[in-house]
Structure formats: structure tokens, C-alpha cells
C-alpha atoms as a PDB file:
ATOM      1  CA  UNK A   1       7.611 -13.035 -88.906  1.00  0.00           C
ATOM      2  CA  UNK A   2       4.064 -14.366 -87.441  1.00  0.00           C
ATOM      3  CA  UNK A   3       2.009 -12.846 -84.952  1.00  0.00           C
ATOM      4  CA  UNK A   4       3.186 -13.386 -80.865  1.00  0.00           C
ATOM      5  CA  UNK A   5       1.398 -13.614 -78.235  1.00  0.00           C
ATOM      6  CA  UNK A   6       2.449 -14.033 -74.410  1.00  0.00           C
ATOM      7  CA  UNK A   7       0.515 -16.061 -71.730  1.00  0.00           C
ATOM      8  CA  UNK A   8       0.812 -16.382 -68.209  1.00  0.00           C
ATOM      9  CA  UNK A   9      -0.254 -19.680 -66.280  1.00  0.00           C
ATOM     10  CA  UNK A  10       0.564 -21.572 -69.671  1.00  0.00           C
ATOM     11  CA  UNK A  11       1.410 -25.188 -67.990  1.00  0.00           C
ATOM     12  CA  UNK A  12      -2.691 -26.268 -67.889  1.00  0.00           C
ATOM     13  CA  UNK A  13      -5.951 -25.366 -68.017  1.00  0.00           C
ATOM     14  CA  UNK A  14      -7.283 -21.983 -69.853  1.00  0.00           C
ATOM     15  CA  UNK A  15      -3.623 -21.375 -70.911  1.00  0.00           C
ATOM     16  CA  UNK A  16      -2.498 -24.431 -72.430  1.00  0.00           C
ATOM     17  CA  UNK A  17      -6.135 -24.714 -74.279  1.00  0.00           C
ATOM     18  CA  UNK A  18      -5.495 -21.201 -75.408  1.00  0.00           C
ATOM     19  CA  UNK A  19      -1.618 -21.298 -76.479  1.00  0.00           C
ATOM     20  CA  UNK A  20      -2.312 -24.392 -78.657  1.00  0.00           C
ATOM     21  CA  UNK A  21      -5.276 -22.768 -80.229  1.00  0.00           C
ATOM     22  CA  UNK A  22      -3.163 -19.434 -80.427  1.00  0.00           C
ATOM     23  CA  UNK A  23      -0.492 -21.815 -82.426  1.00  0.00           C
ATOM     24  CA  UNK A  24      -2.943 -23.336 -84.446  1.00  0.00           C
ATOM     25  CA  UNK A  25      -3.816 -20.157 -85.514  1.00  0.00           C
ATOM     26  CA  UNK A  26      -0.224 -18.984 -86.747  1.00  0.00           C
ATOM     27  CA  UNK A  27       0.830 -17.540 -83.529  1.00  0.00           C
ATOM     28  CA  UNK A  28       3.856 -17.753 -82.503  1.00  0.00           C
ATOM     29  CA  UNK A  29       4.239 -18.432 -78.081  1.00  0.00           C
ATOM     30  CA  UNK A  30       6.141 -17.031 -75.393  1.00  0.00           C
ATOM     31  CA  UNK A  31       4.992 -19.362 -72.639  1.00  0.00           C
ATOM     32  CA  UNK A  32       5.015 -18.607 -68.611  1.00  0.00           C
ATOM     33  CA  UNK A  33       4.790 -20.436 -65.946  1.00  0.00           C
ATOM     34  CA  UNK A  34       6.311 -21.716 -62.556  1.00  0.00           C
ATOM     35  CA  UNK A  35       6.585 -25.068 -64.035  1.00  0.00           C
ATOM     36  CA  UNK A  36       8.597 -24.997 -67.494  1.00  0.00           C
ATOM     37  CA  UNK A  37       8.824 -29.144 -66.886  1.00  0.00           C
ATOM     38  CA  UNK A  38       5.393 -29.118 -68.020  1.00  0.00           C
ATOM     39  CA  UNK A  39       5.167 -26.429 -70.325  1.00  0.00           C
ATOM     40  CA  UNK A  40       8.491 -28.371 -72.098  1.00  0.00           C
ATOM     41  CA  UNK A  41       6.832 -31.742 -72.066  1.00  0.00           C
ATOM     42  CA  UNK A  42       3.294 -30.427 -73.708  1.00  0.00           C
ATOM     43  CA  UNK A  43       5.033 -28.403 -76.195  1.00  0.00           C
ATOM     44  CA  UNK A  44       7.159 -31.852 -77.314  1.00  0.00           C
ATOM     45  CA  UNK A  45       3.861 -33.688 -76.978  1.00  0.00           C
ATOM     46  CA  UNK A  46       2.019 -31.619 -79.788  1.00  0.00           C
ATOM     47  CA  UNK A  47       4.950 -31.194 -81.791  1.00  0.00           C
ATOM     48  CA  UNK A  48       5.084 -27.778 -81.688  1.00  0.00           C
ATOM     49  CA  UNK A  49       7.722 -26.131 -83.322  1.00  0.00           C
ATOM     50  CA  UNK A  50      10.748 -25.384 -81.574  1.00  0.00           C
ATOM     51  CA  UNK A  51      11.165 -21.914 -83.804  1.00  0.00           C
ATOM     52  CA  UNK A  52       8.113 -20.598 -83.103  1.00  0.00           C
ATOM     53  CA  UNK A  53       7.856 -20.734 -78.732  1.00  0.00           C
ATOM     54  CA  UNK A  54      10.015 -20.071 -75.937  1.00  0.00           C
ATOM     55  CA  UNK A  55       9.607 -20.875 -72.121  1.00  0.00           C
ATOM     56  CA  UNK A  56       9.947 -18.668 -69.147  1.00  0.00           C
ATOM     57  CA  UNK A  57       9.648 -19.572 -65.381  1.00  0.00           C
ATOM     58  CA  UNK A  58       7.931 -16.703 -63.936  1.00  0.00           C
ATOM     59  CA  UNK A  59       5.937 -16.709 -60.668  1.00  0.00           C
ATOM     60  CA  UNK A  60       3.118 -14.350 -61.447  1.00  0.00           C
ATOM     61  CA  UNK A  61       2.651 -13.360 -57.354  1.00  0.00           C
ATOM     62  CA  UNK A  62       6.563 -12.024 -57.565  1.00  0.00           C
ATOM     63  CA  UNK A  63       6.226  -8.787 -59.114  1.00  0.00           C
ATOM     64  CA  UNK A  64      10.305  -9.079 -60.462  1.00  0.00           C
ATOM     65  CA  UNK A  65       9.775 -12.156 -61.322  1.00  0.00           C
ATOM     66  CA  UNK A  66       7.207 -11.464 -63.785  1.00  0.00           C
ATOM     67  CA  UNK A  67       8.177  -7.819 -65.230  1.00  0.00           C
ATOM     68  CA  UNK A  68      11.706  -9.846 -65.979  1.00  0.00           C
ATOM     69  CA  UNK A  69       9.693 -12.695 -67.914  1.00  0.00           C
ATOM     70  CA  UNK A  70       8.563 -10.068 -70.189  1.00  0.00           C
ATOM     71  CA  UNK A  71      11.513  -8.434 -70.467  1.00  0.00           C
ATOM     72  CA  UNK A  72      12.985 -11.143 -71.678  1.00  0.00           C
ATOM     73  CA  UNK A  73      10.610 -11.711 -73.850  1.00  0.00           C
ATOM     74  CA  UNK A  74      10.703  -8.332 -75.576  1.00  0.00           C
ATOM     75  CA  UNK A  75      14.544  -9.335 -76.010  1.00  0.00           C
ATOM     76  CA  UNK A  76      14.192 -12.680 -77.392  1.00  0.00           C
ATOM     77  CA  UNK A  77      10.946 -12.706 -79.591  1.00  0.00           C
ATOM     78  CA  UNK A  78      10.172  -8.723 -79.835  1.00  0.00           C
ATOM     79  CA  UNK A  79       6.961  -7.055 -78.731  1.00  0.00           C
ATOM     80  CA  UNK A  80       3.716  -9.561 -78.609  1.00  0.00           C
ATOM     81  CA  UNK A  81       0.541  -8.539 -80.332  1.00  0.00           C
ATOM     82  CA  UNK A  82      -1.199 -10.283 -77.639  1.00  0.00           C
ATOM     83  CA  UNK A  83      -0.565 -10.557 -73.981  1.00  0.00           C
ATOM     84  CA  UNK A  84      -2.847 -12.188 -72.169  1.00  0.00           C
ATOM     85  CA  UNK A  85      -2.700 -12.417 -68.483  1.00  0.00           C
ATOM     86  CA  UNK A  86      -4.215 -15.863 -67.356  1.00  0.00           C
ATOM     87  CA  UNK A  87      -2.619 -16.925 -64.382  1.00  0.00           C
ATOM     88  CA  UNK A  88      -5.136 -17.138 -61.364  1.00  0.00           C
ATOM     89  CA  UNK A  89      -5.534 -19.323 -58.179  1.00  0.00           C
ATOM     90  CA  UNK A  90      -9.087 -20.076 -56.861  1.00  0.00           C
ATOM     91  CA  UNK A  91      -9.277 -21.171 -53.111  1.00  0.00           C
ATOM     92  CA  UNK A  92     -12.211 -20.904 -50.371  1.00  0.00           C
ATOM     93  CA  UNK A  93     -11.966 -18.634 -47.252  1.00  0.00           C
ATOM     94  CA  UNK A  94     -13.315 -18.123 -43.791  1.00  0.00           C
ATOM     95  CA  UNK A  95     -13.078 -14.563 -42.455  1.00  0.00           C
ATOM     96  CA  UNK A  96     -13.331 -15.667 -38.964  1.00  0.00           C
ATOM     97  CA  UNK A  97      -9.916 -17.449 -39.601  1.00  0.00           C
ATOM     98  CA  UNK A  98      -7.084 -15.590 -39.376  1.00  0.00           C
ATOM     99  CA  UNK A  99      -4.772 -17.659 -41.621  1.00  0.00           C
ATOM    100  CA  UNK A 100      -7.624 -17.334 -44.591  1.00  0.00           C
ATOM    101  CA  UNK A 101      -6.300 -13.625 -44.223  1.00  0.00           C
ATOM    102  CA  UNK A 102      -3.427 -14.682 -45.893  1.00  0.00           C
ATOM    103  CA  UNK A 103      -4.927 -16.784 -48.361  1.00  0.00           C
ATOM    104  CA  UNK A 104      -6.649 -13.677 -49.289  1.00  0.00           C
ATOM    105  CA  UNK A 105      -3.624 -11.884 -49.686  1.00  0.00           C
ATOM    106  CA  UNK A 106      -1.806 -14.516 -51.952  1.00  0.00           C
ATOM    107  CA  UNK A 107      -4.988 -14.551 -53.963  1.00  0.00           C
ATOM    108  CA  UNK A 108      -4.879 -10.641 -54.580  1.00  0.00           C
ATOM    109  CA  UNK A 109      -0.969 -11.011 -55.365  1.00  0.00           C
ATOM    110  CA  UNK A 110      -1.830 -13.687 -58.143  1.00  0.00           C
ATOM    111  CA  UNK A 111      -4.720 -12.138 -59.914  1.00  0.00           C
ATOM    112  CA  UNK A 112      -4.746  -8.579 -59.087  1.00  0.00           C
ATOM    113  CA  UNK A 113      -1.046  -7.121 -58.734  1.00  0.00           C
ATOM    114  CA  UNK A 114       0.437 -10.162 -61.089  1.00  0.00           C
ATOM    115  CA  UNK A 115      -2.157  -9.381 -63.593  1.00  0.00           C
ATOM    116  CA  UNK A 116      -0.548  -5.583 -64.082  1.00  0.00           C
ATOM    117  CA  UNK A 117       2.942  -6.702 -63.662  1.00  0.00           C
ATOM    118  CA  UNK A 118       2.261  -8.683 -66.150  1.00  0.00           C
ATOM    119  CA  UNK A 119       1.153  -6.065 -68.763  1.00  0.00           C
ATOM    120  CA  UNK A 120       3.660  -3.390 -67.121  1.00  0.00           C
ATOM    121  CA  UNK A 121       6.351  -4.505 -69.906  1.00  0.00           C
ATOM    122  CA  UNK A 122       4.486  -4.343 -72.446  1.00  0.00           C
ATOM    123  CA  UNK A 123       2.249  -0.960 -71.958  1.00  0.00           C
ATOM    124  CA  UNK A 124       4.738   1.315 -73.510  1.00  0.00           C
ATOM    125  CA  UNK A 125       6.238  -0.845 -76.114  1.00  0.00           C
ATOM    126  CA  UNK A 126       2.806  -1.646 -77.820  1.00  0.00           C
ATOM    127  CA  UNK A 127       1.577   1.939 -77.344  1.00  0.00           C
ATOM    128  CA  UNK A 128       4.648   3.320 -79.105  1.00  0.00           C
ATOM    129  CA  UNK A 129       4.098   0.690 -82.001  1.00  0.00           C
ATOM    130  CA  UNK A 130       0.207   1.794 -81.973  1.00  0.00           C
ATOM    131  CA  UNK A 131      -1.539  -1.467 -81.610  1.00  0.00           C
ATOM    132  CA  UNK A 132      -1.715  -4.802 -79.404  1.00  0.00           C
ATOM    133  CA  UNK A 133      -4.196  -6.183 -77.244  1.00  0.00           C
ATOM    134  CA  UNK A 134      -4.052  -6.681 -73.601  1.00  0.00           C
ATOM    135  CA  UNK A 135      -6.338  -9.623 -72.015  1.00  0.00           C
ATOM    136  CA  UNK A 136      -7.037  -9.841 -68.467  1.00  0.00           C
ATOM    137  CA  UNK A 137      -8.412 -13.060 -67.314  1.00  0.00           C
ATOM    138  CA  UNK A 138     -11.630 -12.424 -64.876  1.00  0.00           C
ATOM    139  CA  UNK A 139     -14.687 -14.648 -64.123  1.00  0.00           C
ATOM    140  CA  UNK A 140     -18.173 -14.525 -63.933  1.00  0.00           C
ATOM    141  CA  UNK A 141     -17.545 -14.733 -60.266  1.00  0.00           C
ATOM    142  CA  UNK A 142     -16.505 -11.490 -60.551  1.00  0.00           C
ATOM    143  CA  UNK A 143     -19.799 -10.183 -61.034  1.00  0.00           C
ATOM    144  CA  UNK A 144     -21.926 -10.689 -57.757  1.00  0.00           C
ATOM    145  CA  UNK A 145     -20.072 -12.450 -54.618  1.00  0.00           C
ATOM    146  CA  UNK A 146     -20.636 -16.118 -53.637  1.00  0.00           C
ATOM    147  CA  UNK A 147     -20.925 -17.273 -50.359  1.00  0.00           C
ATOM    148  CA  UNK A 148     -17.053 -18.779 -49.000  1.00  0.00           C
ATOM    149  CA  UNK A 149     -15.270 -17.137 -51.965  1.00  0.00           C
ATOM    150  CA  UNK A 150     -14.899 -13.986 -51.057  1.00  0.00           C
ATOM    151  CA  UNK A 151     -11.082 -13.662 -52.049  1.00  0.00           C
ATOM    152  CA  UNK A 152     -11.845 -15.061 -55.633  1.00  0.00           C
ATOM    153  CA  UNK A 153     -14.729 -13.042 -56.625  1.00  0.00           C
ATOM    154  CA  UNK A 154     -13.160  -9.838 -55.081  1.00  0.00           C
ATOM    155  CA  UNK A 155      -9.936 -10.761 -57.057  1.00  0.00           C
ATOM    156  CA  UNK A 156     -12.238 -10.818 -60.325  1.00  0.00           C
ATOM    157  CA  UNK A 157     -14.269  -8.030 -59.703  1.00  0.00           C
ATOM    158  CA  UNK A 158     -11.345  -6.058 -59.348  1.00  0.00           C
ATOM    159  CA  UNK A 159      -9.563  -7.428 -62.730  1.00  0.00           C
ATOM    160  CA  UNK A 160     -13.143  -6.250 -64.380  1.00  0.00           C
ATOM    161  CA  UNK A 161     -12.563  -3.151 -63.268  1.00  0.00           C
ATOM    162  CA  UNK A 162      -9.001  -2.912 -63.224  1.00  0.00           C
ATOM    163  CA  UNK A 163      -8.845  -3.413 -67.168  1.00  0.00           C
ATOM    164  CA  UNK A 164     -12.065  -1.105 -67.517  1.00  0.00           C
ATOM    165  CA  UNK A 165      -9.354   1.496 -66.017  1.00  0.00           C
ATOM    166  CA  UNK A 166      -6.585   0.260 -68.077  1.00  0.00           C
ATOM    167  CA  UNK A 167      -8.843   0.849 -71.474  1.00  0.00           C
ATOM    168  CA  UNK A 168      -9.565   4.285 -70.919  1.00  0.00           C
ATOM    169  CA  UNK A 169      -5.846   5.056 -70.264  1.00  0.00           C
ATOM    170  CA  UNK A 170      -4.871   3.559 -73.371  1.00  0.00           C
ATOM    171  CA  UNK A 171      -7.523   5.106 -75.258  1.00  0.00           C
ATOM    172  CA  UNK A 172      -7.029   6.048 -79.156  1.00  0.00           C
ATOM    173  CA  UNK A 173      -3.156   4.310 -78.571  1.00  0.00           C
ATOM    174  CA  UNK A 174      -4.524   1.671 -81.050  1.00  0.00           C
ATOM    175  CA  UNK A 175      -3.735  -0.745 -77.678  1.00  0.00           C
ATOM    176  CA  UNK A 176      -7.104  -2.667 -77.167  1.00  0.00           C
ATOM    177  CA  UNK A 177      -7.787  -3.759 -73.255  1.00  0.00           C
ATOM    178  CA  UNK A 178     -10.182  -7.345 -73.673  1.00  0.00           C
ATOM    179  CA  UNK A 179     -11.558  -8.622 -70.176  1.00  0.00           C
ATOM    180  CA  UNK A 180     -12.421 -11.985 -70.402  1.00  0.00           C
ATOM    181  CA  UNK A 181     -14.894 -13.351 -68.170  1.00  0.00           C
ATOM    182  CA  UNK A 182     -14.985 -17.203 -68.259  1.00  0.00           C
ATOM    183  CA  UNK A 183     -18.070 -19.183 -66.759  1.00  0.00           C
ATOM    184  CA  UNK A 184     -17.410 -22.610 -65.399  1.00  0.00           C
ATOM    185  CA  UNK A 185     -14.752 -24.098 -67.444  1.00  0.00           C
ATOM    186  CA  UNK A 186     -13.454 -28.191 -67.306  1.00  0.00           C
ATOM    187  CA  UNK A 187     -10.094 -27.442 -65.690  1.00  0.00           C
ATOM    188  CA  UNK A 188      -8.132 -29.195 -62.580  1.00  0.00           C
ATOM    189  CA  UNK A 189      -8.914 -25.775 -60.715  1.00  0.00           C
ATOM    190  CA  UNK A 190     -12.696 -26.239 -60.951  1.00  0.00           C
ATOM    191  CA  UNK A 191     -12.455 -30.298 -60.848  1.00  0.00           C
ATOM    192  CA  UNK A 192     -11.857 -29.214 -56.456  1.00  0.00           C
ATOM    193  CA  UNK A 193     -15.264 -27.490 -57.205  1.00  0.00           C
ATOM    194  CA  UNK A 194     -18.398 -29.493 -54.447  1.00  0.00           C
ATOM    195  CA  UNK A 195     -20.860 -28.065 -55.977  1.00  0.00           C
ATOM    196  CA  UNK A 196     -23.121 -27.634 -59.514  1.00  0.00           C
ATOM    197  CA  UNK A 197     -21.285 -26.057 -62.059  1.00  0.00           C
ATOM    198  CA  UNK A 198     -23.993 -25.328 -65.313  1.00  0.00           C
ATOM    199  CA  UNK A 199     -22.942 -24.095 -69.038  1.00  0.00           C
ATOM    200  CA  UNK A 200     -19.950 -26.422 -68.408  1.00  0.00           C
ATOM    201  CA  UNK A 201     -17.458 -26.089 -70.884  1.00  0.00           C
ATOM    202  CA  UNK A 202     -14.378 -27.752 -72.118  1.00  0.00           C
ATOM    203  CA  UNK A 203     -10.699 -25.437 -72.172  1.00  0.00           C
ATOM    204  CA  UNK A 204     -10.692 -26.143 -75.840  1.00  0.00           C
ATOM    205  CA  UNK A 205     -14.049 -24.895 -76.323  1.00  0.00           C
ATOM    206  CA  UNK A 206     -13.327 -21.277 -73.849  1.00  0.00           C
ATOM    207  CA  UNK A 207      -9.921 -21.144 -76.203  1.00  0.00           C
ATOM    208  CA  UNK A 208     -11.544 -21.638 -79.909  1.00  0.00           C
ATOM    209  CA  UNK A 209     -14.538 -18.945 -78.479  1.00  0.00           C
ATOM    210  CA  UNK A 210     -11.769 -16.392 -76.577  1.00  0.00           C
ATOM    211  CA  UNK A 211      -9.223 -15.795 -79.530  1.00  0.00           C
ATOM    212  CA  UNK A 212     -11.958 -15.143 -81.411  1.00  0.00           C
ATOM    213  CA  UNK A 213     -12.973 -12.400 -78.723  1.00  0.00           C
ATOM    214  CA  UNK A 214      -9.351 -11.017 -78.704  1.00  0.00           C
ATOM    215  CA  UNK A 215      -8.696 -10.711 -82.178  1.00  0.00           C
ATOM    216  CA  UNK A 216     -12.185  -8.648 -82.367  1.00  0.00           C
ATOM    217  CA  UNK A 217     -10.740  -6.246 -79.944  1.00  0.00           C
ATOM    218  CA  UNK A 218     -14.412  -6.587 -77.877  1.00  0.00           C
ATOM    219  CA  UNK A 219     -14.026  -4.582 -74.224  1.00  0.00           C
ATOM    220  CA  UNK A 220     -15.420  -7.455 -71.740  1.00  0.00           C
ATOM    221  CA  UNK A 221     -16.932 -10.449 -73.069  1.00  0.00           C
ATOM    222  CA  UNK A 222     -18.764 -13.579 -70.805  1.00  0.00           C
ATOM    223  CA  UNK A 223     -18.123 -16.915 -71.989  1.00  0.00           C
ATOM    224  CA  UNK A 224     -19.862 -19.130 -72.993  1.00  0.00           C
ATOM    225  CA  UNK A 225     -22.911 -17.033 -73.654  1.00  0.00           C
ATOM    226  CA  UNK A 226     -25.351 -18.723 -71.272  1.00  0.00           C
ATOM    227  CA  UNK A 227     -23.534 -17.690 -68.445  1.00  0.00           C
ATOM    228  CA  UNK A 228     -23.165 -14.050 -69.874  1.00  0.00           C
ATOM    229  CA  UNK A 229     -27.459 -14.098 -69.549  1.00  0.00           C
ATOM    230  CA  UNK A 230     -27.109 -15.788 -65.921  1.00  0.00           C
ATOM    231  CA  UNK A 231     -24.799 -12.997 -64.961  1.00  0.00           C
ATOM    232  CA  UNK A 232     -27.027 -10.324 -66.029  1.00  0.00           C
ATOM    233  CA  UNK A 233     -29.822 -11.992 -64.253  1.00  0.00           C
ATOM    234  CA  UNK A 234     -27.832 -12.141 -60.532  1.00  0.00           C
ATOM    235  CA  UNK A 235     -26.361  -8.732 -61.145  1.00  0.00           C
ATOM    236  CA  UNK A 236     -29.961  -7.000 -60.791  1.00  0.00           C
ATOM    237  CA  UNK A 237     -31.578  -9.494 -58.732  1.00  0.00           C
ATOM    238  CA  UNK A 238     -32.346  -7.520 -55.409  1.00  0.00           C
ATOM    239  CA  UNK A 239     -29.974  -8.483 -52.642  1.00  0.00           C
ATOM    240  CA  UNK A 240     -32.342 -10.213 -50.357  1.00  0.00           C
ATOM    241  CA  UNK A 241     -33.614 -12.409 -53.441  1.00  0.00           C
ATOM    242  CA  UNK A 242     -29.969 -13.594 -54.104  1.00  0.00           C
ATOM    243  CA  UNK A 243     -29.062 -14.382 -51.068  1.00  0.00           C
ATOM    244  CA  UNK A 244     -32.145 -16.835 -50.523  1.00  0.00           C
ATOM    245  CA  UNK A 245     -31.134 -18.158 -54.094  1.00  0.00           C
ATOM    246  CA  UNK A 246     -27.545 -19.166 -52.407  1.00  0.00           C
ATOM    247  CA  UNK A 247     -28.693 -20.100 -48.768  1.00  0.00           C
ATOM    248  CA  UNK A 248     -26.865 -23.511 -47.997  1.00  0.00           C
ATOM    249  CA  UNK A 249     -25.010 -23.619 -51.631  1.00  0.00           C
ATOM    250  CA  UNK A 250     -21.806 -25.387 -50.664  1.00  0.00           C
ATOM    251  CA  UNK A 251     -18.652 -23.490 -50.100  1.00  0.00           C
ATOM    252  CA  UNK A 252     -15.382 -23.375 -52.520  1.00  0.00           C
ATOM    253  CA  UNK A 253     -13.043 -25.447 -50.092  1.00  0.00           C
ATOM    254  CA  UNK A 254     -10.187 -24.156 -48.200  1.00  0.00           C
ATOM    255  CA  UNK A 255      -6.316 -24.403 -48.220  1.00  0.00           C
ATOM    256  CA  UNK A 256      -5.552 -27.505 -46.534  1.00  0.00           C
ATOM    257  CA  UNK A 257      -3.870 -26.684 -42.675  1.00  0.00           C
ATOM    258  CA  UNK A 258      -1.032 -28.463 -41.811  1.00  0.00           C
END
């Protein structure tokens, strides 16, 4: 029986770049997301075998709805040796507007509370087998706040430190926590982006660079490492120096009102 491993937010993007290089690699896929439509047509698209994946709807900001995609995943395929929680949503807020409120909320449902739920299944099962590895999908946004994305890089910063938690519970289990911290990646999330996006990189790129990341069992990893220097650089530049650096940088956009 091959190796399995489960991703969230597997319909485009980091996800699908990842699952095909995960199945590439031997893997074998339990695949989640809202949209199984798309998930179905990709996986006929690349030929992928139809013994080695399985689809689940799941809508990572309902906490059932995700703790019952990985049930049923334990049921049908068994316990994954890698679950990686990918499914995020990116959009721009305004404090002073009170809908943005809930924009922030939706955002901490997705990334923050779906991010757990989405390991919850799995904590016990790998621990009592003694090994797996659990991969929470941050962002280099994560590491200092930007200016109009205050819901996104507060989301990431708490997945950092979330899964910092998360590895010292687990802890000699022989269950390895990864944080992966993308840079700007070619996606349809940051195609919205207005504004300069360096280190650029393509999903298949992030994917071949992140399994290898995962399989090493490495704590928190940047990617690509350009970015992981930038980062370093903003997180001990002194306050008043980055926020000159990001005076009139253009804002992540909004949620379009109706």
C-alpha cells in the first residue's frame, strides 16, 4: 500500500500543484474541497489513477464539515502520512468598515479554526501509529503586517504560531508539525494582487520545493529562499523604518459590496 497524504483546498492553486507532485511521487490522494466538479475533472485530465485518490466536499470554515472529511477518510483510505492543511482565502480590509469585520471573521474561520479542524482527525490516529507529518499552510505575510491586510497576515501569523504550539505538544510522538511559509506564488488568489509581487514563483515550482520540505520533517520553512532573506530583513527592521518602506504601497482589494 503507498504512502497517503490528505489536502485541503485541492481544486487549484498550491493544492492542485502539490497533490499532482504528491502523486508523482507515489502518493496516493485524498482530495478536499468545496468544489469536487473540479477536483473530478483535473484528476481525469492527468490521468490519474482512479485506485489511488478519492474526493471529498468539505468546506474548511464549517468545523463538521471538515472533521467528517477526515473521518471519512480514515474509513476509506486509512490514516495519511501527510496531512497538509492548505485551504486559505486572502481578501483586503478596512477597519473603519463594519462589514470588513466580518470579512475578518470568515478569514479567521478559513485559515485559523479550519486549519485545526482539519488536523483534529488525524492527531490521535498518527500519534498512536508514532509517525506522520502535519503541514500548516502560512505565508510570509505572516511575518510583519502589511498595510490593508490586516485579516490575512493576522490569519498567518497565527498559523506560524499555532503549529509552533502544535509541535511541542506532539513532541517525541514521532508526529512532525511542518509550517510552510510560501512567498508570492502564481496562483488565481494572487493574480487579484495591484501591486509588485518579487521572487515570483510558479505552483509547480512551491510544490516540487515543499514536499521536499515535508518529507524532511523541517519545523517552518520560507519558500522560495529569497523571500525567506526578505523576511528576516522586515522582521528586525525598526518599526518606523518599515512603515516609511510601505507608505502608499497599494492595498490587497476588498470583498466586492453588493
Amino acid at each position: 500500500m503507498g504512502r497517503l497524504v490528505f489536502i485541503t483546498g485541492a481544486s487549484s492553486g498550491i493544492g492542485q500543484a502539490l497533490a499532482w507532485r504528491c502523486y508523482q511521487a507515489g502518493y496516493d490522494l485524498a482530495l478536499v474541497a468545496r468544489r469536487v466538479s473540479e477536483m473530478q475533472q483535473w484528476a481525469e485530465t492527468h490521468q490519474i489513477d482512479g485506485s489511488r485518490y478519492q474526493l471529498y466536499a468539505a468546506d474548511v470554515a464549517d468545523v463538521q464539515s471538515i472533521v467528517a472529511a477526515g473521518q471519512a477518510c480514515l474509513l476509506k483510505q486509512g490514516v495519511p502520512d501527510v496531512v497538509v492543511a492548505n485551504a486559505g482565502i486572502s481578501v483586503g480590509m478596512d477597519t473603519s468598515e463594519q462589514d470588513d469585520l466580518a470579512v475578518m471573521a470568515r478569514t479567521f474561520a478559513v485559515n485559523n479554526t479550519g486549519l485545526a479542524a482539519t488536523f483534529h482527525p488525524f492527531v490521535e490516529p498518527m500519534r498512536r501509529r508514532g509517525s506522520g507529518r502535519l503541514v500548516g499552510m502560512a505565508s510570509v505575510a505572516g511575518i510583519r503586517g502589511l498595510p490593508g491586510h490586516g485579516a490575512y497576515c493576522a490569519s498567518k501569523a497565527g498559523v506560524i504560531s499555532y503549529c509552533e504550539s502544535l509541535r511541542g505538544e506532539l513532541r517525541g510522538s514521532g508526529v512532525r508539525v511542518v509550517t510552510l511559509s510560501p512567498g508570492y506564488i502564481d496562483t488565481p488568489l494572487t493574480r487579484q494582487n495591484r501591486y509588485a509581487m518579487p521572487f515570483l514563483m510558479t505552483a509547480p515550482s512551491f510544490a516540487e520545493r515543499a514536499l521536499r520540505v515535508i518529507e524532511s520533517g523541517v519545523s517552518h520553512r520560507v519558500i522560495p529562499w529569497q523571500m525567506a532573506v526578505a523576511a528576516k530583513l522586515l522582521r528586525f527592521m525598526p518599526d518606523a523604518m518599515f512603515d516609511r518602506l510601505l507608505a502608499g504601497r497599494p492595498r490587497k482589494s476588498r470583498a466586492p459590496r453588493s
